[in-house]
PDB file of N, CA and C in Angstrom:
ATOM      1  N   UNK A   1     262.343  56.516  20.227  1.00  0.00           N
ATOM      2  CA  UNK A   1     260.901  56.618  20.206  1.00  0.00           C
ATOM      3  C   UNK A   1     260.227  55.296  20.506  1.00  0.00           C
ATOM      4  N   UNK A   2     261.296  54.299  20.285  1.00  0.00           N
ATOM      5  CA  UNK A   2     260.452  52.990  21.168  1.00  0.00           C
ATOM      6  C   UNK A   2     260.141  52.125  19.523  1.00  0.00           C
ATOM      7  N   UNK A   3     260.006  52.486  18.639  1.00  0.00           N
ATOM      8  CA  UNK A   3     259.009  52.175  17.257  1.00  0.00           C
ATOM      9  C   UNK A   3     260.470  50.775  16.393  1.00  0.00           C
ATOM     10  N   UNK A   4     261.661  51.049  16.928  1.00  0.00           N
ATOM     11  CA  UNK A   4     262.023  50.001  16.662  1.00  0.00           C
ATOM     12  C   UNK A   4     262.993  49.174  17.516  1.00  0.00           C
ATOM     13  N   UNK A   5     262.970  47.951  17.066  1.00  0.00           N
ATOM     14  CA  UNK A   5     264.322  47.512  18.339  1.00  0.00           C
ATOM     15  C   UNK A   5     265.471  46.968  17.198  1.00  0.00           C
ATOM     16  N   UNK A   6     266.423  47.195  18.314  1.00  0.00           N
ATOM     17  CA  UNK A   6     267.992  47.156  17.767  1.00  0.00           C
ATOM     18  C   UNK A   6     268.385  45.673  18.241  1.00  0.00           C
ATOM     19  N   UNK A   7     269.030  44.670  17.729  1.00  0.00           N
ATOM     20  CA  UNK A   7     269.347  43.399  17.799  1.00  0.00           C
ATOM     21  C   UNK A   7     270.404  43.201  16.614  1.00  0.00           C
ATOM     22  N   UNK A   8     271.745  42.986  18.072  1.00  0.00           N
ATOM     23  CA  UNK A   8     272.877  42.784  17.607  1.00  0.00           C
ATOM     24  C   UNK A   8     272.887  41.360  17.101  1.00  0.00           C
ATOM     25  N   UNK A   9     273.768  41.016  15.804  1.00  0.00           N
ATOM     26  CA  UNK A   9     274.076  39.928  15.072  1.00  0.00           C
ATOM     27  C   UNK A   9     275.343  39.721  15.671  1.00  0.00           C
ATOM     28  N   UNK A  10     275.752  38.454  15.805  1.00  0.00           N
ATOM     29  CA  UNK A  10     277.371  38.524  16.355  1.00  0.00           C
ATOM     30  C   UNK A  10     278.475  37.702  15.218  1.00  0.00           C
ATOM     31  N   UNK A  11     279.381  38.401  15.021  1.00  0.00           N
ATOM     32  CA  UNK A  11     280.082  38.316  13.603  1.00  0.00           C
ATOM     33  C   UNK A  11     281.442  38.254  14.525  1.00  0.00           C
ATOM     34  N   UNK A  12     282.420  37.748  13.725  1.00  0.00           N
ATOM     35  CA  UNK A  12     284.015  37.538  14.393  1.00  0.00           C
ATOM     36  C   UNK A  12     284.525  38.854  14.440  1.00  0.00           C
ATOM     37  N   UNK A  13     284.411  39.488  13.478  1.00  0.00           N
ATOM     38  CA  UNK A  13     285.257  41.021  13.441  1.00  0.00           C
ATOM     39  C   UNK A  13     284.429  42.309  13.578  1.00  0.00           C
ATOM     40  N   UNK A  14     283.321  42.207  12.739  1.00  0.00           N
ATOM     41  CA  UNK A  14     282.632  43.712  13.019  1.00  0.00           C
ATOM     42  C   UNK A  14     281.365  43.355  13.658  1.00  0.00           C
ATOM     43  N   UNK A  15     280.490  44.217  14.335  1.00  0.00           N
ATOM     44  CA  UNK A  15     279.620  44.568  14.932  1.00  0.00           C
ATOM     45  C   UNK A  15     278.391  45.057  13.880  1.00  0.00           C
ATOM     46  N   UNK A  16     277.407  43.791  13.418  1.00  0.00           N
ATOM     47  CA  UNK A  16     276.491  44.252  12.697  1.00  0.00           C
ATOM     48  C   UNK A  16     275.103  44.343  13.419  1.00  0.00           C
ATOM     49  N   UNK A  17     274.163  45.061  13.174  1.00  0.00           N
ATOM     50  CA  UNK A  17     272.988  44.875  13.956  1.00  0.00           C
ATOM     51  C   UNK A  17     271.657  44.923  12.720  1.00  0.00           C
ATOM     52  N   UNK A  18     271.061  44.507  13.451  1.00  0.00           N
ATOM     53  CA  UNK A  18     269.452  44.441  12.699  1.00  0.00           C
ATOM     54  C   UNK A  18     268.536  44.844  13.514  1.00  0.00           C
ATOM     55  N   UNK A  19     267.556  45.729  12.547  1.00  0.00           N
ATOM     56  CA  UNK A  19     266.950  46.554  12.974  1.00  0.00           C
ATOM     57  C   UNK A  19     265.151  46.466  12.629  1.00  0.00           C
ATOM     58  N   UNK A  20     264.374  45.846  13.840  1.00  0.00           N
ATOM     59  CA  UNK A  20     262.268  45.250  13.294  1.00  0.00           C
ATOM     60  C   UNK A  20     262.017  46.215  14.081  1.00  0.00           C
ATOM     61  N   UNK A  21     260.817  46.183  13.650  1.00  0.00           N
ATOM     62  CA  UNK A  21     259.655  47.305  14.244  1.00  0.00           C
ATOM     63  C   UNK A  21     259.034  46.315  15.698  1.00  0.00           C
ATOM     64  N   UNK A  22     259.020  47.004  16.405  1.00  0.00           N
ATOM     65  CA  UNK A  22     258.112  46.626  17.669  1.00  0.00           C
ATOM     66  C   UNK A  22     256.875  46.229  17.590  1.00  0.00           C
ATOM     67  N   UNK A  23     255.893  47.254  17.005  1.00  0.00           N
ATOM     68  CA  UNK A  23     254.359  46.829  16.909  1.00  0.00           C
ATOM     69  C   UNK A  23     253.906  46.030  15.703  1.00  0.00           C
ATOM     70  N   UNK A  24     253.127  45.401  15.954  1.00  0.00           N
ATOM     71  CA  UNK A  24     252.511  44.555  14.879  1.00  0.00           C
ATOM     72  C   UNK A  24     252.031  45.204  14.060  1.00  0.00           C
ATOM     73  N   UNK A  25     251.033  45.760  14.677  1.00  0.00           N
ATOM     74  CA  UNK A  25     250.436  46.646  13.385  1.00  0.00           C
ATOM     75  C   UNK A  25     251.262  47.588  12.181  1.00  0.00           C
ATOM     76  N   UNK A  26     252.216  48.189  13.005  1.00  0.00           N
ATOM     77  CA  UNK A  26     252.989  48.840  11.581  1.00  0.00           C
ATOM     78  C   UNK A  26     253.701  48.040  11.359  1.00  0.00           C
ATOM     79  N   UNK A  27     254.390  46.845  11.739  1.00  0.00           N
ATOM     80  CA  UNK A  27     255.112  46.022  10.837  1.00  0.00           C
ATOM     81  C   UNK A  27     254.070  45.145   9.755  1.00  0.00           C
ATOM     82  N   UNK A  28     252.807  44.755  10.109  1.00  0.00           N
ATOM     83  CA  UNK A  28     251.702  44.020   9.232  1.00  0.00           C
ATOM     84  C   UNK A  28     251.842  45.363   8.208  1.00  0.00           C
ATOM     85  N   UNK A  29     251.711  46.320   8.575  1.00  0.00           N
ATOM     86  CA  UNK A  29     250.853  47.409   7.300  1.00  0.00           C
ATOM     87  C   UNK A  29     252.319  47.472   6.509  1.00  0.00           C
ATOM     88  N   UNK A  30     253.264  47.544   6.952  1.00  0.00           N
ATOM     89  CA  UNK A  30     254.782  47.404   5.840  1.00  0.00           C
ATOM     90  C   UNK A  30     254.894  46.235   4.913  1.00  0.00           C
ATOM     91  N   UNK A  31     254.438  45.350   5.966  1.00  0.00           N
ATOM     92  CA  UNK A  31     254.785  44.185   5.364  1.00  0.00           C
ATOM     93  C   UNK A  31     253.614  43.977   3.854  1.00  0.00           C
ATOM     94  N   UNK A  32     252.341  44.507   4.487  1.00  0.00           N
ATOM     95  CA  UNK A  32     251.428  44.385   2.941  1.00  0.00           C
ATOM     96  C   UNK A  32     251.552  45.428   2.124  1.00  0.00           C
ATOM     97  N   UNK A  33     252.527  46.513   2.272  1.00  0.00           N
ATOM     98  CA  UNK A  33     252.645  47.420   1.238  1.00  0.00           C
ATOM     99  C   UNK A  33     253.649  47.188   1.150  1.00  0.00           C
ATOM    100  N   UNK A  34     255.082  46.366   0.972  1.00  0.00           N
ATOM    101  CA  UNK A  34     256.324  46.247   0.583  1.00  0.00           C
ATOM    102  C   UNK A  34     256.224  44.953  -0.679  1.00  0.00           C
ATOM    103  N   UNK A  35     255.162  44.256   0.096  1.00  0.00           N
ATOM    104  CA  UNK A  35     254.613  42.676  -0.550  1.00  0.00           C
ATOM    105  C   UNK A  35     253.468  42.431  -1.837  1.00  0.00           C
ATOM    106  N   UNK A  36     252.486  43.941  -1.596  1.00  0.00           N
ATOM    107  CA  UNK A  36     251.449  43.685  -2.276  1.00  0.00           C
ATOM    108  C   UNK A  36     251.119  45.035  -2.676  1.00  0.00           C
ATOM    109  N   UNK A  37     251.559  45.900  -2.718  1.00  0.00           N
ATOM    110  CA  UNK A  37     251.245  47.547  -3.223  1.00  0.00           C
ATOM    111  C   UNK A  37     250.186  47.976  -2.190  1.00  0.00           C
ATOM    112  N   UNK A  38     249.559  47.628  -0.788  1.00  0.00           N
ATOM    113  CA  UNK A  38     248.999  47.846   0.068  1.00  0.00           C
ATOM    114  C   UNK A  38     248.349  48.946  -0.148  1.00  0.00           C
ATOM    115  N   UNK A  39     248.922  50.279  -0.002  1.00  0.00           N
ATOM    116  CA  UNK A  39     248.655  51.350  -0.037  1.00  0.00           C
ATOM    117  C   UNK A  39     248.530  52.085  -1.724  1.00  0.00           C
ATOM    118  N   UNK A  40     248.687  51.436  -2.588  1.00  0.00           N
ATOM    119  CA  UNK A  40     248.631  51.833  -4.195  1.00  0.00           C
ATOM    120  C   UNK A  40     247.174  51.420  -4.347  1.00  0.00           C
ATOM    121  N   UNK A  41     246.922  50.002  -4.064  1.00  0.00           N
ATOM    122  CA  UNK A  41     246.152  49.187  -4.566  1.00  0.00           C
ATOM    123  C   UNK A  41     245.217  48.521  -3.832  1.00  0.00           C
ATOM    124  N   UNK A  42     243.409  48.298  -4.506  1.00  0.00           N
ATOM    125  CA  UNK A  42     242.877  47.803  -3.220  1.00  0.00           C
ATOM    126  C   UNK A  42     242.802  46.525  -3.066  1.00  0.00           C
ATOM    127  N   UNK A  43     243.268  45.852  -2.267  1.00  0.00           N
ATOM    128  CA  UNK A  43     243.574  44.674  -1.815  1.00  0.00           C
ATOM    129  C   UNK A  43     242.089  44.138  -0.585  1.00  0.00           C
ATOM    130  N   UNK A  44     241.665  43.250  -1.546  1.00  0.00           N
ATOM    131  CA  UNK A  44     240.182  42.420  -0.849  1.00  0.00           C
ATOM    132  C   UNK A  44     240.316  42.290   0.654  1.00  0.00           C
ATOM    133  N   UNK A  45     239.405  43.211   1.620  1.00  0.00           N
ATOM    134  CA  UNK A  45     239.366  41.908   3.069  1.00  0.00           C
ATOM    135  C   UNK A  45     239.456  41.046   3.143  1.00  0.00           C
ATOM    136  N   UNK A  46     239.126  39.942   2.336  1.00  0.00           N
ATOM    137  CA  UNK A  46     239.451  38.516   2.360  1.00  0.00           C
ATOM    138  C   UNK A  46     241.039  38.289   2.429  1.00  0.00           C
ATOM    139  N   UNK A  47     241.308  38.798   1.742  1.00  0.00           N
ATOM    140  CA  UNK A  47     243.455  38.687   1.251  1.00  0.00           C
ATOM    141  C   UNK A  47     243.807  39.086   2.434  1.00  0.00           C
ATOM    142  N   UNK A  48     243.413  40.383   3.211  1.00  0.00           N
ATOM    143  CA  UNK A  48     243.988  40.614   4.144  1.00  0.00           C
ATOM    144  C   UNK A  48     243.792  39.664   5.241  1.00  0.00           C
ATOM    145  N   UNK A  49     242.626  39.343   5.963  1.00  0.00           N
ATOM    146  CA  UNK A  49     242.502  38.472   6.674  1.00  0.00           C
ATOM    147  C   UNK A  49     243.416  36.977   6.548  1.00  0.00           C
ATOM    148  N   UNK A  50     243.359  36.850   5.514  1.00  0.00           N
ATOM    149  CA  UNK A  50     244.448  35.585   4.864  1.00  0.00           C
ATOM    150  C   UNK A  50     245.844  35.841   5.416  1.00  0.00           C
ATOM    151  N   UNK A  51     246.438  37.063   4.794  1.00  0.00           N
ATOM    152  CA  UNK A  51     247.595  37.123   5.056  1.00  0.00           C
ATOM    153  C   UNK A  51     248.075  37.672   6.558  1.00  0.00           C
ATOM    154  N   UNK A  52     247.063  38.025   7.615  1.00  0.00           N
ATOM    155  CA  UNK A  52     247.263  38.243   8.572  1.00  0.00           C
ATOM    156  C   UNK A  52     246.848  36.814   9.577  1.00  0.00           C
ATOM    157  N   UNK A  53     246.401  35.848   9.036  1.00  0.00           N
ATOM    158  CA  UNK A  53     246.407  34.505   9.846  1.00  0.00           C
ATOM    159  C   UNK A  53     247.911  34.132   9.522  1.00  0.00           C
ATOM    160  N   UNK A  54     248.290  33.754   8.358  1.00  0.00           N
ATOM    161  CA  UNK A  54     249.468  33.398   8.252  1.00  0.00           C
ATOM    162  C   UNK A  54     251.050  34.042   8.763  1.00  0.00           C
ATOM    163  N   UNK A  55     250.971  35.466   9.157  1.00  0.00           N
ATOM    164  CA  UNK A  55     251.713  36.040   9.749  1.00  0.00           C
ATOM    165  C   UNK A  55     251.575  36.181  11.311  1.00  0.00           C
ATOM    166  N   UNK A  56     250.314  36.024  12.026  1.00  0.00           N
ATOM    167  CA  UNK A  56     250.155  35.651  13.558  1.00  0.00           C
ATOM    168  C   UNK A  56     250.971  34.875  13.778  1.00  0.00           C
ATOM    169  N   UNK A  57     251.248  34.229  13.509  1.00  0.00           N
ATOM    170  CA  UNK A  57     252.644  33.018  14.557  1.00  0.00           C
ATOM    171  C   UNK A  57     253.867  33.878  14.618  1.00  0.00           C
ATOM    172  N   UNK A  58     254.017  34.314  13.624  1.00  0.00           N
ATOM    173  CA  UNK A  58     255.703  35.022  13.886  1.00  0.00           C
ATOM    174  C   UNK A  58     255.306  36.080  14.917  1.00  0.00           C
ATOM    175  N   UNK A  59     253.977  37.254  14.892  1.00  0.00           N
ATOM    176  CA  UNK A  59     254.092  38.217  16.058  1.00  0.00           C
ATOM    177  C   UNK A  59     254.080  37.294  17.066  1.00  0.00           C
ATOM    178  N   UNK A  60     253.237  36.298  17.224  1.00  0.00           N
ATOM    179  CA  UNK A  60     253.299  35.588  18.450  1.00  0.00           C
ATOM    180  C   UNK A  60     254.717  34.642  19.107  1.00  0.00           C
ATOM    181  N   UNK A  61     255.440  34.697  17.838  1.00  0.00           N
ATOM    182  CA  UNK A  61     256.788  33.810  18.289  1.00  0.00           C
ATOM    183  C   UNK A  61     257.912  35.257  18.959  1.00  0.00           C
ATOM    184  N   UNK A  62     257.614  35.993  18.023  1.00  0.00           N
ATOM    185  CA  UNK A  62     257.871  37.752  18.766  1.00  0.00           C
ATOM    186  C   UNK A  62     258.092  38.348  20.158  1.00  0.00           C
ATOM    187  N   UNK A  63     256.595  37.730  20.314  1.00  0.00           N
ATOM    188  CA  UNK A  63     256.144  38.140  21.643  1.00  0.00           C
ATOM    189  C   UNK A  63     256.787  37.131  23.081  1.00  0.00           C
ATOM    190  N   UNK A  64     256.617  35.961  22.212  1.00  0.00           N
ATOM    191  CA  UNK A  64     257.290  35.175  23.091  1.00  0.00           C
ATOM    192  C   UNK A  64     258.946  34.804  23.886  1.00  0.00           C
ATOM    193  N   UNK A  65     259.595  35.805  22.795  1.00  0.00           N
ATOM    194  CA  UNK A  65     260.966  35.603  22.501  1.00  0.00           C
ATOM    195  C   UNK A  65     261.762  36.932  23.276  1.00  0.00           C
ATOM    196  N   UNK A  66     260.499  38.286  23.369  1.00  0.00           N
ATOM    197  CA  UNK A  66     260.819  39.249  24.023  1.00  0.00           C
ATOM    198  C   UNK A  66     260.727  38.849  25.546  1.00  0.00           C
ATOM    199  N   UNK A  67     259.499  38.037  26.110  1.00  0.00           N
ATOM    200  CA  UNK A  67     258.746  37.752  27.515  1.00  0.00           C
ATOM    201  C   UNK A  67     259.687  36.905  27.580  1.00  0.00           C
ATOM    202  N   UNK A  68     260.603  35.676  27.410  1.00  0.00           N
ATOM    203  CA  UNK A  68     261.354  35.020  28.015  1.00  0.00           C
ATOM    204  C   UNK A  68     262.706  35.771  27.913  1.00  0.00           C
ATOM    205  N   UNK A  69     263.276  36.510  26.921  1.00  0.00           N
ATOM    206  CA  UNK A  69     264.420  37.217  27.136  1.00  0.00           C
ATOM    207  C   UNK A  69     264.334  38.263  28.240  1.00  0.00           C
ATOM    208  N   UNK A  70     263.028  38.780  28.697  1.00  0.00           N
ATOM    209  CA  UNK A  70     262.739  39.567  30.082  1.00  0.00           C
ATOM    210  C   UNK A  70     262.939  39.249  31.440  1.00  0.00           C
ATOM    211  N   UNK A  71     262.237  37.782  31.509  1.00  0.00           N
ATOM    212  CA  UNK A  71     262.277  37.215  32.595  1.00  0.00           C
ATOM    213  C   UNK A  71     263.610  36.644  33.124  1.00  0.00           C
ATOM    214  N   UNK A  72     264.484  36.241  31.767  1.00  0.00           N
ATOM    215  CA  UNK A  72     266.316  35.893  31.753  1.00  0.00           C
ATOM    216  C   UNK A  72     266.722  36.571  32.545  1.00  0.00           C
ATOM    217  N   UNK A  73     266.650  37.780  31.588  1.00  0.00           N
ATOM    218  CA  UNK A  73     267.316  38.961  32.487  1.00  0.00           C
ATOM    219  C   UNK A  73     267.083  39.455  34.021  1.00  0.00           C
ATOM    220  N   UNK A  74     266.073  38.863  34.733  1.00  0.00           N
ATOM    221  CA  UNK A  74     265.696  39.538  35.837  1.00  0.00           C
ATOM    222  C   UNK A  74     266.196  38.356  36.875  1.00  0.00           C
ATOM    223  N   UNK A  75     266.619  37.218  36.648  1.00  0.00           N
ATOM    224  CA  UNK A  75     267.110  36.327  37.169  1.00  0.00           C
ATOM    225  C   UNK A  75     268.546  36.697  37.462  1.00  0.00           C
TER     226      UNK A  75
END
């Protein structure tokens, strides 16, 4: 369905993989209901805005890490 990507770990003997969500948005909305009861509890716009500045670099290191592993490959 596209909703997650598969990324092999490389180990001497077995074959482990790890498994993130593609989109930001449902990985942000997991990430504040795994972290902060998101969806139990109401959590201030302010908090959110907070905790979504501080998590922009990683989607953006994300994004960056997919666009140069693309362009690798087409070489």
């Amino acid at each position: 369905m596209g909703i997650l990507e598969r990324i092999q770990l490389f180990r001497k003997r077995k074959r482990i993989f790890r498994y993130r969500h593609l989109s930001p948005v449902i990985d942000f909305a997991h990430y504040l209901n795994a972290k902060y009861g998101f969806f139990e509890t109401e959590l201030p716009d302010e908090a959110v805005k907070r905790i979504l500045r501080e998590r922009i670099s990683h989607y953006v290191e994300k994004f960056f890490e997919r666009l140069l592993a693309k362009s690798a490959s087409k070489d």
